[in-house]
PDB file of N, CA and C in Angstrom:
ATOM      1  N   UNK A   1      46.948 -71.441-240.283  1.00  0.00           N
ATOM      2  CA  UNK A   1      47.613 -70.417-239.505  1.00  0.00           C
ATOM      3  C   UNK A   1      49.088 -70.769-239.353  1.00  0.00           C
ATOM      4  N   UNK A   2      49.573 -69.701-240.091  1.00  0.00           N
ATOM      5  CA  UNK A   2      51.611 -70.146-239.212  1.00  0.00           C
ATOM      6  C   UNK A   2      51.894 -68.851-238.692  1.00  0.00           C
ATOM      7  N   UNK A   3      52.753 -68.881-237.917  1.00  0.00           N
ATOM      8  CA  UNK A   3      53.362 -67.670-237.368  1.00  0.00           C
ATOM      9  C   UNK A   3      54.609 -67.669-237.538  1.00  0.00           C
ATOM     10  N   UNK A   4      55.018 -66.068-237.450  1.00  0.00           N
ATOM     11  CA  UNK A   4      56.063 -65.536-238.576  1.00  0.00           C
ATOM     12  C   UNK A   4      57.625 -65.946-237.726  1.00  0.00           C
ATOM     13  N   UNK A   5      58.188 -66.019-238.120  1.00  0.00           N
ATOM     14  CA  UNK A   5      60.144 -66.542-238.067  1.00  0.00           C
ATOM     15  C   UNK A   5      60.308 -65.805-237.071  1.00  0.00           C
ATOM     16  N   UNK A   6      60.002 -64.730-236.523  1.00  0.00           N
ATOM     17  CA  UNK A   6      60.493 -63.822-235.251  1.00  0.00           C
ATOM     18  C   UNK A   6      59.436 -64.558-234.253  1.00  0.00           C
ATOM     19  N   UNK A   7      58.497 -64.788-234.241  1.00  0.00           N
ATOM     20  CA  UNK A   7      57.289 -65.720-233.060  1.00  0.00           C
ATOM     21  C   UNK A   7      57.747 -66.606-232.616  1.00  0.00           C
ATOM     22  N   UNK A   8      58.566 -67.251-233.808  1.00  0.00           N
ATOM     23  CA  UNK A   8      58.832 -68.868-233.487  1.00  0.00           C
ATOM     24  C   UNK A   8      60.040 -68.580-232.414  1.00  0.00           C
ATOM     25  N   UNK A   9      60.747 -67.706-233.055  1.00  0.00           N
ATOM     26  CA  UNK A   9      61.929 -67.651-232.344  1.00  0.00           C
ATOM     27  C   UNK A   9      62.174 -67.108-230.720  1.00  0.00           C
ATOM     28  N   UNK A  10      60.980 -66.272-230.899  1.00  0.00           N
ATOM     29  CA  UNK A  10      60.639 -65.755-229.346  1.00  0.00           C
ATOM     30  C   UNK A  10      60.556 -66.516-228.365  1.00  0.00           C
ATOM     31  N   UNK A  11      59.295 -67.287-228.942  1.00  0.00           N
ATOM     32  CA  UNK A  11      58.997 -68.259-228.158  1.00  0.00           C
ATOM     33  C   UNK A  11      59.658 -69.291-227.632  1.00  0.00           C
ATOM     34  N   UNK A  12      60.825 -69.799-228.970  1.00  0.00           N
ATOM     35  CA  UNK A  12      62.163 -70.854-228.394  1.00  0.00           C
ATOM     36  C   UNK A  12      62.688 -70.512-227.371  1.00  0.00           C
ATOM     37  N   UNK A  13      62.734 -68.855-227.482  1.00  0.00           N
ATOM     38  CA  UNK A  13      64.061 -68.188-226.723  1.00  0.00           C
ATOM     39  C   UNK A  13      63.307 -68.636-225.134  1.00  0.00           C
ATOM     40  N   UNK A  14      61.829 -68.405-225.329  1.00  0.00           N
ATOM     41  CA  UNK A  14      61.469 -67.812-223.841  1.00  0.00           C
ATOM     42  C   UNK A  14      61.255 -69.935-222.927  1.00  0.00           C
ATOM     43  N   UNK A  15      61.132 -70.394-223.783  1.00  0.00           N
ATOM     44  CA  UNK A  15      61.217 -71.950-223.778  1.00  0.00           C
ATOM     45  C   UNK A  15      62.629 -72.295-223.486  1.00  0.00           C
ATOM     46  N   UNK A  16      63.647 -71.893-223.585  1.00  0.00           N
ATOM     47  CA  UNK A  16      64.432 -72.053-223.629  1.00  0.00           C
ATOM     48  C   UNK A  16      65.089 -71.830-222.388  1.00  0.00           C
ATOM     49  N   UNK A  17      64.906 -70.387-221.696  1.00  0.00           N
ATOM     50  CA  UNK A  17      65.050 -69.833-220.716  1.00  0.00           C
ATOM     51  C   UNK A  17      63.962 -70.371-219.537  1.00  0.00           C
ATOM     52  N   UNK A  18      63.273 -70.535-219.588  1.00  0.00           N
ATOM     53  CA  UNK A  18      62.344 -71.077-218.272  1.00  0.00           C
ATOM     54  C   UNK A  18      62.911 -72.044-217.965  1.00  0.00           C
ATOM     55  N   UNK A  19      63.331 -73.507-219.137  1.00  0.00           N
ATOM     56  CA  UNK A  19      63.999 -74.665-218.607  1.00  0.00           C
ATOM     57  C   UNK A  19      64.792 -74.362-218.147  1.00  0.00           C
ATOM     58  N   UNK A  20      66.110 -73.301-218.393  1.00  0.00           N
ATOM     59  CA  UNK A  20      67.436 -72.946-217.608  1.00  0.00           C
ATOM     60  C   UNK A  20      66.938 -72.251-216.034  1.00  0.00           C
ATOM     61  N   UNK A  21      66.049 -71.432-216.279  1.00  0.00           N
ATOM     62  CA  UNK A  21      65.466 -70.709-215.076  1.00  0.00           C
ATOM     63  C   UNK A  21      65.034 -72.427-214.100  1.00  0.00           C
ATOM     64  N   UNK A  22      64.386 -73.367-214.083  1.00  0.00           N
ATOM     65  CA  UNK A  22      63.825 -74.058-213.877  1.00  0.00           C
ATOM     66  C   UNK A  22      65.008 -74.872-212.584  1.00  0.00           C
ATOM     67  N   UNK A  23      66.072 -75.122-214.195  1.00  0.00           N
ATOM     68  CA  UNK A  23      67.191 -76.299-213.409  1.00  0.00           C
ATOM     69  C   UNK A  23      67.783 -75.222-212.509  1.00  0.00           C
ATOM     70  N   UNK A  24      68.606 -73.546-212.256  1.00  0.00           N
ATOM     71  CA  UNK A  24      68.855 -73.207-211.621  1.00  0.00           C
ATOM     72  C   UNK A  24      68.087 -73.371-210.019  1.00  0.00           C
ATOM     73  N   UNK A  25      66.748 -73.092-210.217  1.00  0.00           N
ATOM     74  CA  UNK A  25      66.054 -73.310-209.226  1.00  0.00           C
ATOM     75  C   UNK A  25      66.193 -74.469-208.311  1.00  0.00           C
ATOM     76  N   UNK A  26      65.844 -75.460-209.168  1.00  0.00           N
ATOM     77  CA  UNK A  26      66.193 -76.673-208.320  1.00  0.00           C
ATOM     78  C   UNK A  26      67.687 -77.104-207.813  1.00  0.00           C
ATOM     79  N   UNK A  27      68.707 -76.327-208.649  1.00  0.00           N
ATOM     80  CA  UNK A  27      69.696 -76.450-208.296  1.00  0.00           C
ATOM     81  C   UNK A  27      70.073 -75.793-207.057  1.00  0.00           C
ATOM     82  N   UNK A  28      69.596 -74.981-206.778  1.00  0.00           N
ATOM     83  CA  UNK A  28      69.860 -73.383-205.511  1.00  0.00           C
ATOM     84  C   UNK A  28      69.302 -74.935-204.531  1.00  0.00           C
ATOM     85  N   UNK A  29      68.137 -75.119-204.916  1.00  0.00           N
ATOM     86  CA  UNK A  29      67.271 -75.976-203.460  1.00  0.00           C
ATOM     87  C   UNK A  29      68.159 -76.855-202.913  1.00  0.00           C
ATOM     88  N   UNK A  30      69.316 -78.230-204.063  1.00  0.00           N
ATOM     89  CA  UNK A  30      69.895 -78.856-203.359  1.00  0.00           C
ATOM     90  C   UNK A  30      70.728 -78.392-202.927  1.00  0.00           C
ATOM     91  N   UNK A  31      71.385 -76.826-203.037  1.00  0.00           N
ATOM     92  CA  UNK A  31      72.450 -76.696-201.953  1.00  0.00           C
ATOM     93  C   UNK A  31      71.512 -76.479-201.028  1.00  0.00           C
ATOM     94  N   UNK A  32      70.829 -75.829-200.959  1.00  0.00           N
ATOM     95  CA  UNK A  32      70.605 -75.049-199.804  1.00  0.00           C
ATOM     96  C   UNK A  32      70.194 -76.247-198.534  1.00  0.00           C
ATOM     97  N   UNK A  33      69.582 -77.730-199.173  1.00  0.00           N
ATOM     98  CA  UNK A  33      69.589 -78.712-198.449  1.00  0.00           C
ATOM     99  C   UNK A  33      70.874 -78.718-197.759  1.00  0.00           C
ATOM    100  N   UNK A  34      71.549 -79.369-198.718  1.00  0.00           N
ATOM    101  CA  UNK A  34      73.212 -79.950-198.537  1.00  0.00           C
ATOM    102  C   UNK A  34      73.988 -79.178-197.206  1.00  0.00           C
ATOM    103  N   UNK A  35      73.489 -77.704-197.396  1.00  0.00           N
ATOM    104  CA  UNK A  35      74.474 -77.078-196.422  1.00  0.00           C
ATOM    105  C   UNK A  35      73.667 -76.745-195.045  1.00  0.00           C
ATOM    106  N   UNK A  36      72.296 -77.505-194.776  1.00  0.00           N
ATOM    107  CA  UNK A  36      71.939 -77.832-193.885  1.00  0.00           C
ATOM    108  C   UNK A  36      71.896 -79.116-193.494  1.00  0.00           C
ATOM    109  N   UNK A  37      72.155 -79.870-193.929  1.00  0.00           N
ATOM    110  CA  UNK A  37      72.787 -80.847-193.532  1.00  0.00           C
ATOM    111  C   UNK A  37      73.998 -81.255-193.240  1.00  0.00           C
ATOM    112  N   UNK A  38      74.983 -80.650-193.611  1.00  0.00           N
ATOM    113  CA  UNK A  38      76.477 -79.984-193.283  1.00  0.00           C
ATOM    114  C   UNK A  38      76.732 -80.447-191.461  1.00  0.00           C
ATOM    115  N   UNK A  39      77.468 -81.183-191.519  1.00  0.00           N
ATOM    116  CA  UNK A  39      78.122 -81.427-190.101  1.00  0.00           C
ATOM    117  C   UNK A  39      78.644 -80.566-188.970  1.00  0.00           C
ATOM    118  N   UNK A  40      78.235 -79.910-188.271  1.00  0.00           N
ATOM    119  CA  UNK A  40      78.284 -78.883-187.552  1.00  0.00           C
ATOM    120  C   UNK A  40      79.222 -79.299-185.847  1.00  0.00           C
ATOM    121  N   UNK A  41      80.550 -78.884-186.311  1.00  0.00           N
ATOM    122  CA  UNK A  41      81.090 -79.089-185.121  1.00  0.00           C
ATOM    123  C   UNK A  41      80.817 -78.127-183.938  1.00  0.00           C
ATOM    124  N   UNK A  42      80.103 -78.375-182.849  1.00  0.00           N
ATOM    125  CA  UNK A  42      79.963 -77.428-181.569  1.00  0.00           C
ATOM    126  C   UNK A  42      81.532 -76.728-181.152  1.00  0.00           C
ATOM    127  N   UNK A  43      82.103 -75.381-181.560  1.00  0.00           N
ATOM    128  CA  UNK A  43      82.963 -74.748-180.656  1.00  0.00           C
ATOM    129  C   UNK A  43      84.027 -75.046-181.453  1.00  0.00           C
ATOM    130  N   UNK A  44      83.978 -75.364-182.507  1.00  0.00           N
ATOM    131  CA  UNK A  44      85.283 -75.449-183.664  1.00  0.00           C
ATOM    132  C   UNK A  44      85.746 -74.113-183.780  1.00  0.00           C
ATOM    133  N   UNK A  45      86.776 -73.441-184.180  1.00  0.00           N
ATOM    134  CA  UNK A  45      87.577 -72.549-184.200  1.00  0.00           C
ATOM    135  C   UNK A  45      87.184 -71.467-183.142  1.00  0.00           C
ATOM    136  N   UNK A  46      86.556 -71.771-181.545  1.00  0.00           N
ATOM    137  CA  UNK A  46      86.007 -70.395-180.938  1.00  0.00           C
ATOM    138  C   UNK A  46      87.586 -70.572-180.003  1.00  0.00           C
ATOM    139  N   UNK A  47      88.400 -71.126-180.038  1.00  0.00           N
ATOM    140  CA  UNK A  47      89.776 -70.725-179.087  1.00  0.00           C
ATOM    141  C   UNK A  47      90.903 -71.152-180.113  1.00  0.00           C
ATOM    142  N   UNK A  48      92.035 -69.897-179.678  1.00  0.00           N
ATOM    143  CA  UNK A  48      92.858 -70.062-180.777  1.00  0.00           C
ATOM    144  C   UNK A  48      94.053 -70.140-179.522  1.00  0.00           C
ATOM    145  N   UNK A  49      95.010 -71.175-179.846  1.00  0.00           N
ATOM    146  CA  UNK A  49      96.315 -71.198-178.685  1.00  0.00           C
ATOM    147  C   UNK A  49      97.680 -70.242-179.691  1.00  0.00           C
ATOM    148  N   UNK A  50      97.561 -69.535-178.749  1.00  0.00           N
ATOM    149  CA  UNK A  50      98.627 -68.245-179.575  1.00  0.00           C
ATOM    150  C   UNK A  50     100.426 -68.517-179.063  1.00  0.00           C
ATOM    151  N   UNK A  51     100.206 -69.628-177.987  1.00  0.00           N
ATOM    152  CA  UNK A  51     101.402 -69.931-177.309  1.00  0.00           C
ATOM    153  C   UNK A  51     102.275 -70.931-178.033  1.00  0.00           C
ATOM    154  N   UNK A  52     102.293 -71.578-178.776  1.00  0.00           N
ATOM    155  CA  UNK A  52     102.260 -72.934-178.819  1.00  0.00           C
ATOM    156  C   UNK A  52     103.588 -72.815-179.743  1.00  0.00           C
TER     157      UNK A  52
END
């Protein structure tokens, strides 16, 4: 059994794309860590001195 030059190629393509689909994924996760872990100053920019 072989399968024909357009199969093979499908299949690379779709092999190809899941690994990219894959690393995006995990990539989204460590930000989405990162920017919960993000240092959170209490009351940073809530007063602005307009006098000064």
């Amino acid at each position: 059994m072989s399968l024909s030059a357009g199969s093979i190629n499908t299949g690379l393509e779709l092999a190809v794309l899941s690994k990219a689909l894959d690393a995006a994924e995990e990539t989204g996760e460590v930000l989405t860590e990162m920017m919960a872990q993000a240092a959170v100053i209490p009351g940073l920019g809530e007063y602005i001195d307009i006098r000064a």
